[in-house]
PDB file of N, CA and C in Angstrom:
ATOM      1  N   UNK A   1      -2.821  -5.791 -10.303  1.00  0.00           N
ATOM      2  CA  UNK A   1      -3.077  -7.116  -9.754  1.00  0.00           C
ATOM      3  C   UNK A   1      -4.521  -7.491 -10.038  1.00  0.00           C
ATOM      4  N   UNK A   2      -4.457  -8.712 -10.672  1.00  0.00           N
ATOM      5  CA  UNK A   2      -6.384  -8.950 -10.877  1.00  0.00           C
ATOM      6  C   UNK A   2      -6.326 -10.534 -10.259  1.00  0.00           C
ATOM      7  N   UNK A   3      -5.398 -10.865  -9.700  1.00  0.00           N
ATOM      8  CA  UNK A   3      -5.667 -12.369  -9.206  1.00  0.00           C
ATOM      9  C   UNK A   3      -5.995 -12.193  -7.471  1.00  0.00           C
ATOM     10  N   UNK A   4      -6.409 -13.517  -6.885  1.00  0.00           N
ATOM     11  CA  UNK A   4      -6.330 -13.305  -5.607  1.00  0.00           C
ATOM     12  C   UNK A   4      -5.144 -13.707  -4.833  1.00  0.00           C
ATOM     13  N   UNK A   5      -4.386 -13.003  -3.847  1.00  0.00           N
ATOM     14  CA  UNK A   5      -3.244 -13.189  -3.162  1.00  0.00           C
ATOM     15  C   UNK A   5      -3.580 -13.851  -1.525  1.00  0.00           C
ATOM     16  N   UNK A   6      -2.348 -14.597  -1.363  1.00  0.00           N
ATOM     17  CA  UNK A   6      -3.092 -14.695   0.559  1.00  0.00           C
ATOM     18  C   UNK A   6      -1.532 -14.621   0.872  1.00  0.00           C
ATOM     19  N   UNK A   7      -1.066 -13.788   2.413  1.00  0.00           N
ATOM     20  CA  UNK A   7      -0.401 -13.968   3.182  1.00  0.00           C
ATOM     21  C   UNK A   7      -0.493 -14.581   4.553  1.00  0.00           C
ATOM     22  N   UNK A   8       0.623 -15.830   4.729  1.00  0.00           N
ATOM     23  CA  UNK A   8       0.537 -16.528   5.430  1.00  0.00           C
ATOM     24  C   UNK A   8       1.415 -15.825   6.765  1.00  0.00           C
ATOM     25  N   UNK A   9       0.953 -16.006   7.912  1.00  0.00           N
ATOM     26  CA  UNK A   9       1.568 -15.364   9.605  1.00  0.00           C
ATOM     27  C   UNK A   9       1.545 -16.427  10.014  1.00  0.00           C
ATOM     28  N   UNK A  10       2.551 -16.961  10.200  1.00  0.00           N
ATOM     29  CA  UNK A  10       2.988 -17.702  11.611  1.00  0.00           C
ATOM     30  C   UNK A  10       4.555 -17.484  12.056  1.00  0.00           C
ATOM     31  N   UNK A  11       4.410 -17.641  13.262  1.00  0.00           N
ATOM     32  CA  UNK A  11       5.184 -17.239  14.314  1.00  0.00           C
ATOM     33  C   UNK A  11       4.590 -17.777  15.186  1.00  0.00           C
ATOM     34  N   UNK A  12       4.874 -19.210  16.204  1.00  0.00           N
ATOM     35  CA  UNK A  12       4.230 -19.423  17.622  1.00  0.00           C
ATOM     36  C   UNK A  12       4.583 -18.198  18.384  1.00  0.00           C
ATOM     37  N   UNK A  13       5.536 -17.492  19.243  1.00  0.00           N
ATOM     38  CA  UNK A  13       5.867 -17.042  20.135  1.00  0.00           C
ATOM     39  C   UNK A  13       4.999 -15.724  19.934  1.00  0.00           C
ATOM     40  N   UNK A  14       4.999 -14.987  18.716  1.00  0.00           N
ATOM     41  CA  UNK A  14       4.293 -13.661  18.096  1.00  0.00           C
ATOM     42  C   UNK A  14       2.958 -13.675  17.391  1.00  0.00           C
ATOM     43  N   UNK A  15       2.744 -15.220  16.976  1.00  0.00           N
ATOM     44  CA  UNK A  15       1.645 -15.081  16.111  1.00  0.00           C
ATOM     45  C   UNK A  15       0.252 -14.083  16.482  1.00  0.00           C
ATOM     46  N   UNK A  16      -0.113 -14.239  17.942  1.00  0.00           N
ATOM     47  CA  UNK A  16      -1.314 -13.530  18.482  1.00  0.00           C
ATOM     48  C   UNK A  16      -0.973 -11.754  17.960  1.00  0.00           C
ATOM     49  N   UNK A  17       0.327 -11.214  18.255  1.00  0.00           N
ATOM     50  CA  UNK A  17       0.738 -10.112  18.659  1.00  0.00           C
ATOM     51  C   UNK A  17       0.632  -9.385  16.876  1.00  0.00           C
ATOM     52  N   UNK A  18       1.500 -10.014  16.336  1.00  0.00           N
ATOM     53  CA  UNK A  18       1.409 -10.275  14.721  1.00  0.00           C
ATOM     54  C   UNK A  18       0.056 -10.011  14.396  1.00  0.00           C
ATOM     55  N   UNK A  19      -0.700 -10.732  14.872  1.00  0.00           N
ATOM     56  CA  UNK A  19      -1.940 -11.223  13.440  1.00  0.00           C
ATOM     57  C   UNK A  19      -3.130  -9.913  14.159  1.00  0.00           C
ATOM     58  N   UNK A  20      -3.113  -9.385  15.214  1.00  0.00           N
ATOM     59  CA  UNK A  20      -4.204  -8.461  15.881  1.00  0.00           C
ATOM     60  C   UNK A  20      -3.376  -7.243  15.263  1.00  0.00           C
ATOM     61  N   UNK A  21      -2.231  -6.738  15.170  1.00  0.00           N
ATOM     62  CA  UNK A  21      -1.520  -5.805  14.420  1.00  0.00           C
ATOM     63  C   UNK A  21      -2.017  -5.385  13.009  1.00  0.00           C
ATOM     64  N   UNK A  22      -1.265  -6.442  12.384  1.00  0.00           N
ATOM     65  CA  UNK A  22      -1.498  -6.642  11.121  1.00  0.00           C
ATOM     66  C   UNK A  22      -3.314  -6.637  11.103  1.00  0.00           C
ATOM     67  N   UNK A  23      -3.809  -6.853  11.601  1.00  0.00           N
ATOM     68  CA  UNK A  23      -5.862  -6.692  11.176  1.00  0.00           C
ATOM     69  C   UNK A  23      -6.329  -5.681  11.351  1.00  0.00           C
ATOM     70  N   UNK A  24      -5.407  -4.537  12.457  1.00  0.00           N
ATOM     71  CA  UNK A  24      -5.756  -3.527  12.890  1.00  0.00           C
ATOM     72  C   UNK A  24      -5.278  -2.490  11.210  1.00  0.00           C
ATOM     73  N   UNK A  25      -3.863  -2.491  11.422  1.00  0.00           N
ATOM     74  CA  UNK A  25      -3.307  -1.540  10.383  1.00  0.00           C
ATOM     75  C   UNK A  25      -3.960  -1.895   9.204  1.00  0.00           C
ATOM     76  N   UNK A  26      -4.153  -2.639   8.655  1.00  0.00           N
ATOM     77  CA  UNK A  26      -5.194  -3.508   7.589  1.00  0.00           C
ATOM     78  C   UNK A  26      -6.625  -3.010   7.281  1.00  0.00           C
ATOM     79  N   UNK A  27      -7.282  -2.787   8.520  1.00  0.00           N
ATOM     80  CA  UNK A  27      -8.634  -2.158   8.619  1.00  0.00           C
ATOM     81  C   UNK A  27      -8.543  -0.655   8.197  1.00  0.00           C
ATOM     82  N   UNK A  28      -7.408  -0.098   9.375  1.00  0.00           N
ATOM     83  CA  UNK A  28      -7.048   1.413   9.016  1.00  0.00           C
ATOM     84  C   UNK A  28      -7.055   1.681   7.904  1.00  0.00           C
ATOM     85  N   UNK A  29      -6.105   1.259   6.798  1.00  0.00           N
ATOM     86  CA  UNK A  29      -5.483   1.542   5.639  1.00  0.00           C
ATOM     87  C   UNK A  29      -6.982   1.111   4.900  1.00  0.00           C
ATOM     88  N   UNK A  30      -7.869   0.564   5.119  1.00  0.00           N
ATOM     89  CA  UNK A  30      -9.144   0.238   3.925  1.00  0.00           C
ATOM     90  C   UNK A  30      -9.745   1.449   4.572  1.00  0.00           C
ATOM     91  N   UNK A  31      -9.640   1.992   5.938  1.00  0.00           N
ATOM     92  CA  UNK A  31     -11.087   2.995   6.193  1.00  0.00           C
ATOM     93  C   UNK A  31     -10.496   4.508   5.623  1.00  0.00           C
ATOM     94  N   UNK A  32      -8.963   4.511   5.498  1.00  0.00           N
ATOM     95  CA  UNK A  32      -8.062   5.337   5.143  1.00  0.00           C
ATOM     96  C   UNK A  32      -8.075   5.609   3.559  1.00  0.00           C
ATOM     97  N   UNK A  33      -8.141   4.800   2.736  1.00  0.00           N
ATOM     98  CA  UNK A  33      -8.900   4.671   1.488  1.00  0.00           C
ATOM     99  C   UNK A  33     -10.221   4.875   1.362  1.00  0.00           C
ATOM    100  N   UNK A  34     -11.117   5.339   1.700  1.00  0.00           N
ATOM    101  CA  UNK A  34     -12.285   5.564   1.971  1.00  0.00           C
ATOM    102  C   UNK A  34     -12.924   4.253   1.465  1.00  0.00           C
ATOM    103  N   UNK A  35     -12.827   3.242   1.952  1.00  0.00           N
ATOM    104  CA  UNK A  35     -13.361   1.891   1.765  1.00  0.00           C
ATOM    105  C   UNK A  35     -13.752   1.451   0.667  1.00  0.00           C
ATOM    106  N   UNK A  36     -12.828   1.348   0.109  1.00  0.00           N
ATOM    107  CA  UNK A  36     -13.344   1.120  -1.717  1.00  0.00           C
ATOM    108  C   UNK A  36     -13.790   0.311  -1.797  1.00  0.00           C
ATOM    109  N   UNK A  37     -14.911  -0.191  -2.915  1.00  0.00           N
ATOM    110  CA  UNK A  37     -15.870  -0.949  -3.060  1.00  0.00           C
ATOM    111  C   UNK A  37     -15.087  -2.597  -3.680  1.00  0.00           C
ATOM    112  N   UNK A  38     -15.559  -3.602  -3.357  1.00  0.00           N
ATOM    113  CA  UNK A  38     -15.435  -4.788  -4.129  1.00  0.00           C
ATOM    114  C   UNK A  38     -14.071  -5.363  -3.044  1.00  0.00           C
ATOM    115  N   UNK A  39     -13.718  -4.769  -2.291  1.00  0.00           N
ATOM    116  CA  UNK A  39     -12.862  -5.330  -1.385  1.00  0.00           C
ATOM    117  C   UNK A  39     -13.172  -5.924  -0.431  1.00  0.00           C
ATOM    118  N   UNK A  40     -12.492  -7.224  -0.382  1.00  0.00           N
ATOM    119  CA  UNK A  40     -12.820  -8.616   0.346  1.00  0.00           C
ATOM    120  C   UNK A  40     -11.668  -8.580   0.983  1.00  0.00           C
ATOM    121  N   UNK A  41     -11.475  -9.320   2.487  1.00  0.00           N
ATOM    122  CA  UNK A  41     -10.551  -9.578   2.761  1.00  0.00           C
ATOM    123  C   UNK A  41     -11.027 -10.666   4.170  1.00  0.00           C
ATOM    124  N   UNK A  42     -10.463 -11.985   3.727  1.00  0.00           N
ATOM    125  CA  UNK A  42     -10.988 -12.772   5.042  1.00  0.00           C
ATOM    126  C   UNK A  42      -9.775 -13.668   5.382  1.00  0.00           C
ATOM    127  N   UNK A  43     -10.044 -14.709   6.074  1.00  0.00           N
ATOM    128  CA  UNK A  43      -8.772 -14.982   7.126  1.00  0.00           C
ATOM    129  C   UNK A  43      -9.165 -16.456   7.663  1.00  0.00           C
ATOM    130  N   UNK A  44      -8.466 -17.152   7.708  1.00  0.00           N
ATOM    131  CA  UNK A  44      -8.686 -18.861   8.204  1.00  0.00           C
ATOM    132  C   UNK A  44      -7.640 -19.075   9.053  1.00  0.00           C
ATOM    133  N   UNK A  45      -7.649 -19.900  10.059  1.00  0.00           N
ATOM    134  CA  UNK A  45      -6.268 -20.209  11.024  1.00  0.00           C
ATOM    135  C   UNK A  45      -5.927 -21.365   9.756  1.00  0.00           C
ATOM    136  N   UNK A  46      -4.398 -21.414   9.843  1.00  0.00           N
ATOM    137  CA  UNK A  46      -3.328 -22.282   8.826  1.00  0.00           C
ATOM    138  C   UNK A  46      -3.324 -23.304   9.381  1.00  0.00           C
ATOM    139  N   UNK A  47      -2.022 -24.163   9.056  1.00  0.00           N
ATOM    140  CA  UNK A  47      -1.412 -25.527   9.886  1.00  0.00           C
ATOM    141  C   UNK A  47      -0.507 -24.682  10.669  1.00  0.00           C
ATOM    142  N   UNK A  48      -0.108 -25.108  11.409  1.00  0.00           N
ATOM    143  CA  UNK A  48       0.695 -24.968  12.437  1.00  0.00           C
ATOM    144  C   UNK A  48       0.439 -23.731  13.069  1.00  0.00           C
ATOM    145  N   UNK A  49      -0.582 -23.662  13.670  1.00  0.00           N
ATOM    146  CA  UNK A  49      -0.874 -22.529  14.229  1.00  0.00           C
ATOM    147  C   UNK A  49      -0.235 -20.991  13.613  1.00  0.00           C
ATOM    148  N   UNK A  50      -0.970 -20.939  12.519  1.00  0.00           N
ATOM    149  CA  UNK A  50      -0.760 -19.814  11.734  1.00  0.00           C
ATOM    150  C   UNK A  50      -2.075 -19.217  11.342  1.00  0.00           C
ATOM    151  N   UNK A  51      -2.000 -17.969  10.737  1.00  0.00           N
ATOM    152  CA  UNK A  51      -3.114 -17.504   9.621  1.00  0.00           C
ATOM    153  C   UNK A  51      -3.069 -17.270   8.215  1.00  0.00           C
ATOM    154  N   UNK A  52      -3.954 -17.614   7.646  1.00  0.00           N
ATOM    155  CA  UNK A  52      -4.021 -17.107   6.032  1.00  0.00           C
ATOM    156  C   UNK A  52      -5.056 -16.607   6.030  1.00  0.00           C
ATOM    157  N   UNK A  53      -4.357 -15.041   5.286  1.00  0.00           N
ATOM    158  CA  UNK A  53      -5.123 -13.919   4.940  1.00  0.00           C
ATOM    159  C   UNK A  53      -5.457 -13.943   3.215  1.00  0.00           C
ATOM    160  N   UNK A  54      -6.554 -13.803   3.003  1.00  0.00           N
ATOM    161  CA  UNK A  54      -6.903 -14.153   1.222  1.00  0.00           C
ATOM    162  C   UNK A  54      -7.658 -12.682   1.216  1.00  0.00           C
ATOM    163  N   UNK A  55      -6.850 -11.776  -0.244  1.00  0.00           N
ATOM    164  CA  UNK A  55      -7.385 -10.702  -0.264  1.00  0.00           C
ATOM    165  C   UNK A  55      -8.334 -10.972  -2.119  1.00  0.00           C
ATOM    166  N   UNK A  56      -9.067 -10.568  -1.879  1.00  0.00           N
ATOM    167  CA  UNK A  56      -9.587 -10.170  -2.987  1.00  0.00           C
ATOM    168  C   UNK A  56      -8.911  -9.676  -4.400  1.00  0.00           C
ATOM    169  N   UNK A  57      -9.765  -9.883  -5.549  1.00  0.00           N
ATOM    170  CA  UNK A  57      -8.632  -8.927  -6.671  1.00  0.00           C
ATOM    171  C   UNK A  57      -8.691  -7.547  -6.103  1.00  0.00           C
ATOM    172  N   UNK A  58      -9.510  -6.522  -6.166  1.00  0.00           N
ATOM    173  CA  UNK A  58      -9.593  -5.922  -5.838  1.00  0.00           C
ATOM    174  C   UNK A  58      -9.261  -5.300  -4.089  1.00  0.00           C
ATOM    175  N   UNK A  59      -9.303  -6.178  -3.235  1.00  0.00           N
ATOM    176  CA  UNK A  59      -8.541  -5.187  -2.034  1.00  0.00           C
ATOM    177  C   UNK A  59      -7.127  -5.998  -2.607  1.00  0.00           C
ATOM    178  N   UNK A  60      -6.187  -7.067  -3.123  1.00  0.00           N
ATOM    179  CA  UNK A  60      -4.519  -6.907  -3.223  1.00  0.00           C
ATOM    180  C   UNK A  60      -4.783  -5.864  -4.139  1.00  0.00           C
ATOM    181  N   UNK A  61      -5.370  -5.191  -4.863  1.00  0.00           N
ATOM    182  CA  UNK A  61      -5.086  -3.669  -5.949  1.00  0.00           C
ATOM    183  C   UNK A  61      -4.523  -2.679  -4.895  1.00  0.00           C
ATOM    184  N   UNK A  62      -6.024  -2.563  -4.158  1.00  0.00           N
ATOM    185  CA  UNK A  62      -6.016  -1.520  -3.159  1.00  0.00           C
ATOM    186  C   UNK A  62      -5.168  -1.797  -1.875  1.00  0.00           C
ATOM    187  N   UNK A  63      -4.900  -2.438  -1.439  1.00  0.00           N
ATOM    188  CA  UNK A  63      -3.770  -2.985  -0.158  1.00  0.00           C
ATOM    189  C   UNK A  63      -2.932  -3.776  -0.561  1.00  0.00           C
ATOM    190  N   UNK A  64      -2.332  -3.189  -1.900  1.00  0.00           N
ATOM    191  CA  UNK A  64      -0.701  -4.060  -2.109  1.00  0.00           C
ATOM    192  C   UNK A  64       0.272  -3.772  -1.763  1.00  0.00           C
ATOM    193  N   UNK A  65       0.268  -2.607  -0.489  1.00  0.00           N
ATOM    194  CA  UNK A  65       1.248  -2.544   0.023  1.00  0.00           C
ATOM    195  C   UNK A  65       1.729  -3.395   1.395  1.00  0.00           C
ATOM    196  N   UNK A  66       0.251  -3.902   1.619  1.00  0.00           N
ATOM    197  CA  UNK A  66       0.292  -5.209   2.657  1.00  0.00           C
ATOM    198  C   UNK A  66       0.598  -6.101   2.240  1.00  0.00           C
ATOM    199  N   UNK A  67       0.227  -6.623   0.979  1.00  0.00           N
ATOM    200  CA  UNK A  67       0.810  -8.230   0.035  1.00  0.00           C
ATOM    201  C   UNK A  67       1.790  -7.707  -0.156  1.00  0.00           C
ATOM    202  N   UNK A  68       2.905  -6.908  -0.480  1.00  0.00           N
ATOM    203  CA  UNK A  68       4.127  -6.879  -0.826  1.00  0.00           C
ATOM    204  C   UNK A  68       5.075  -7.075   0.457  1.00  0.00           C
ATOM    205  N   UNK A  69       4.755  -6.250   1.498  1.00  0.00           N
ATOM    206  CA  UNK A  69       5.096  -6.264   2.579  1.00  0.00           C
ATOM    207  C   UNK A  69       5.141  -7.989   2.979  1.00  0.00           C
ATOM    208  N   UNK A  70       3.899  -8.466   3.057  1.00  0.00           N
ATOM    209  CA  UNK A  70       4.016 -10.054   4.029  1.00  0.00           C
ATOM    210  C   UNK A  70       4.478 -10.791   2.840  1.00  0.00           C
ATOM    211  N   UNK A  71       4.858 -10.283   1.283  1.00  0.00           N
ATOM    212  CA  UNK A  71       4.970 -11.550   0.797  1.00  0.00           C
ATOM    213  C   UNK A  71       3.755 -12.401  -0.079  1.00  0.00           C
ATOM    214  N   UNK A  72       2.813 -11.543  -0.123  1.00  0.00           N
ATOM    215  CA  UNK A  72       1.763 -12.587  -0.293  1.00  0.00           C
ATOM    216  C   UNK A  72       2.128 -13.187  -1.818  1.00  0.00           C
ATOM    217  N   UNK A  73       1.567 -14.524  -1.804  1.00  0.00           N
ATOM    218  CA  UNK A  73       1.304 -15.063  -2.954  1.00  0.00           C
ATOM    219  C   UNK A  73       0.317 -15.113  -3.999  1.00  0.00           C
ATOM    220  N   UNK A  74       0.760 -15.235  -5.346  1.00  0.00           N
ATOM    221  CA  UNK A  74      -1.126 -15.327  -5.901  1.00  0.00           C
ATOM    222  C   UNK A  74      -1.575 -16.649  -5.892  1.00  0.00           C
ATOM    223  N   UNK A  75      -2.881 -16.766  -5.519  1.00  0.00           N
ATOM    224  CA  UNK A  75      -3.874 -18.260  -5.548  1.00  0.00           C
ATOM    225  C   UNK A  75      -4.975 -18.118  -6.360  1.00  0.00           C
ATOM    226  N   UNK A  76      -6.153 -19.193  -6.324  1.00  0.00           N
ATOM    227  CA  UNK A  76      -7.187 -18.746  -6.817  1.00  0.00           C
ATOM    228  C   UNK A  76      -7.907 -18.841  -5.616  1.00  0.00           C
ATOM    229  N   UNK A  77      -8.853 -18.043  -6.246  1.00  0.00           N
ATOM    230  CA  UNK A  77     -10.089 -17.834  -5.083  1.00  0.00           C
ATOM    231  C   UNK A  77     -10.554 -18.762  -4.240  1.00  0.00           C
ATOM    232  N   UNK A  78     -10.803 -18.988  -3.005  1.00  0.00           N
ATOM    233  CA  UNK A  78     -10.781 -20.409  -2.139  1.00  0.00           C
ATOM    234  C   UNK A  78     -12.105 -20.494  -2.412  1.00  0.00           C
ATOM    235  N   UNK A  79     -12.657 -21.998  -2.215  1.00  0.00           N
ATOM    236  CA  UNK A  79     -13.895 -22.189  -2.499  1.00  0.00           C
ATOM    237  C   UNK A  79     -14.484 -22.510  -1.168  1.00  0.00           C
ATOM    238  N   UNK A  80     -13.468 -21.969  -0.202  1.00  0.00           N
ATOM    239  CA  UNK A  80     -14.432 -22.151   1.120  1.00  0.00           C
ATOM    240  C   UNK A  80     -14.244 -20.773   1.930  1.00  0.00           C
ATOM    241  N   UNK A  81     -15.052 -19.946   1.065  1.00  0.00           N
ATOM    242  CA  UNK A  81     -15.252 -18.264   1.698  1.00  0.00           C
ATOM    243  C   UNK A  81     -16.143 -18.096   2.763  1.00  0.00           C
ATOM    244  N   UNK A  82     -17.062 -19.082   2.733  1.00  0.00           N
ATOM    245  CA  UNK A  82     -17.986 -18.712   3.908  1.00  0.00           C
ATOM    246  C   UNK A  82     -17.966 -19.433   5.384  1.00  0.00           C
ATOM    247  N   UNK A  83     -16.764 -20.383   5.108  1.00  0.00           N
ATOM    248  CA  UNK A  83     -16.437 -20.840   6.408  1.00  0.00           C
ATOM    249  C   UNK A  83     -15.002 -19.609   6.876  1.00  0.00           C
ATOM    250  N   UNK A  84     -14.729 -19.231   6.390  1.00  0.00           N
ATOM    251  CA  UNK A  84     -13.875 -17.901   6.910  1.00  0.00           C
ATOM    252  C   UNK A  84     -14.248 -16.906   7.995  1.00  0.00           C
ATOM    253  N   UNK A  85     -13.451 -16.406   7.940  1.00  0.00           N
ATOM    254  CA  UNK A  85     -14.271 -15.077   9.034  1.00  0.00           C
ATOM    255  C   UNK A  85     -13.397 -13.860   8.118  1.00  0.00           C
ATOM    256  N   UNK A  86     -15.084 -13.332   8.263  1.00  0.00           N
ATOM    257  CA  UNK A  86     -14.696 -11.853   7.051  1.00  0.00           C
ATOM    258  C   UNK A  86     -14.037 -10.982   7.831  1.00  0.00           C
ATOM    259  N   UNK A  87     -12.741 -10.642   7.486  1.00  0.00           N
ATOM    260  CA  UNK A  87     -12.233  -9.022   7.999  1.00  0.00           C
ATOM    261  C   UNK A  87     -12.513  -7.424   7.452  1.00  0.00           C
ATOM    262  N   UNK A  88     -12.631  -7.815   6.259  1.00  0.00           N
ATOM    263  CA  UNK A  88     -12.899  -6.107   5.499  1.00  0.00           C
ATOM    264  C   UNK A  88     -13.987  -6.809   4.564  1.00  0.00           C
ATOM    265  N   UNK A  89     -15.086  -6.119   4.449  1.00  0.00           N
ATOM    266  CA  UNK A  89     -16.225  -6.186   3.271  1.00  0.00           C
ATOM    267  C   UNK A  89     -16.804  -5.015   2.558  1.00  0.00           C
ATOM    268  N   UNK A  90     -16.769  -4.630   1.749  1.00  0.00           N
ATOM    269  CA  UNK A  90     -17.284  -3.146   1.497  1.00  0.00           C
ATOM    270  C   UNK A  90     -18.413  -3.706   1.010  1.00  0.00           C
ATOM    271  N   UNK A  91     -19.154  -2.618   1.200  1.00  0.00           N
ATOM    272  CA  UNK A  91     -20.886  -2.439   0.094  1.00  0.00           C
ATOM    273  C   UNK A  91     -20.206  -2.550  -1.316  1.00  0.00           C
ATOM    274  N   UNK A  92     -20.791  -3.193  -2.189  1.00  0.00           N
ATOM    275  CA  UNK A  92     -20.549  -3.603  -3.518  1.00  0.00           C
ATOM    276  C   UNK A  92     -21.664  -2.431  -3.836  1.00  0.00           C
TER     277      UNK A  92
END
């Protein structure tokens, strides 16, 4: 995978329960990899009370078993990264 992917969570009734899950096991699995370098992974609330998760080329390499799992799609890189809130950042 060398493009960037994002998986979208929504669920009103689950979304909270969902999206603190999914960030937790997410974190694990990067500190579980011994935090490989160049992996990005940040997160914006959606429409309808949802989230989109945008992984990096490099963390969908390394956590494509989470983009396969939710589905993720490929996009290009959003051009609004710094209004995000970062979830995983490694030292480059």
């Amino acid at each position: 995978m060398e493009d960037w992917y994002c998986v979208h969570i929504a669920h009103d009734r689950l979304l909270n329960a969902i999206d603190v899950t999914f960030r937790h096991m997410l974190v694990a699995e990067y500190r579980n990899l011994g935090q490989p370098a160049a992996c990005k992974v940040y997160r914006r609330l959606g429409l309808s009370r949802s989230y989109v998760y945008f992984f990096s080329p490099e963390a969908a390499n390394k956590l494509k078993a989470f983009v396969n799992f939710w589905e993720g799609i490929g996009c290009s890189e959003p051009a609004n990264l710094g209004k995000m809130e970062l979830i995983i950042d490694s030292l480059e």
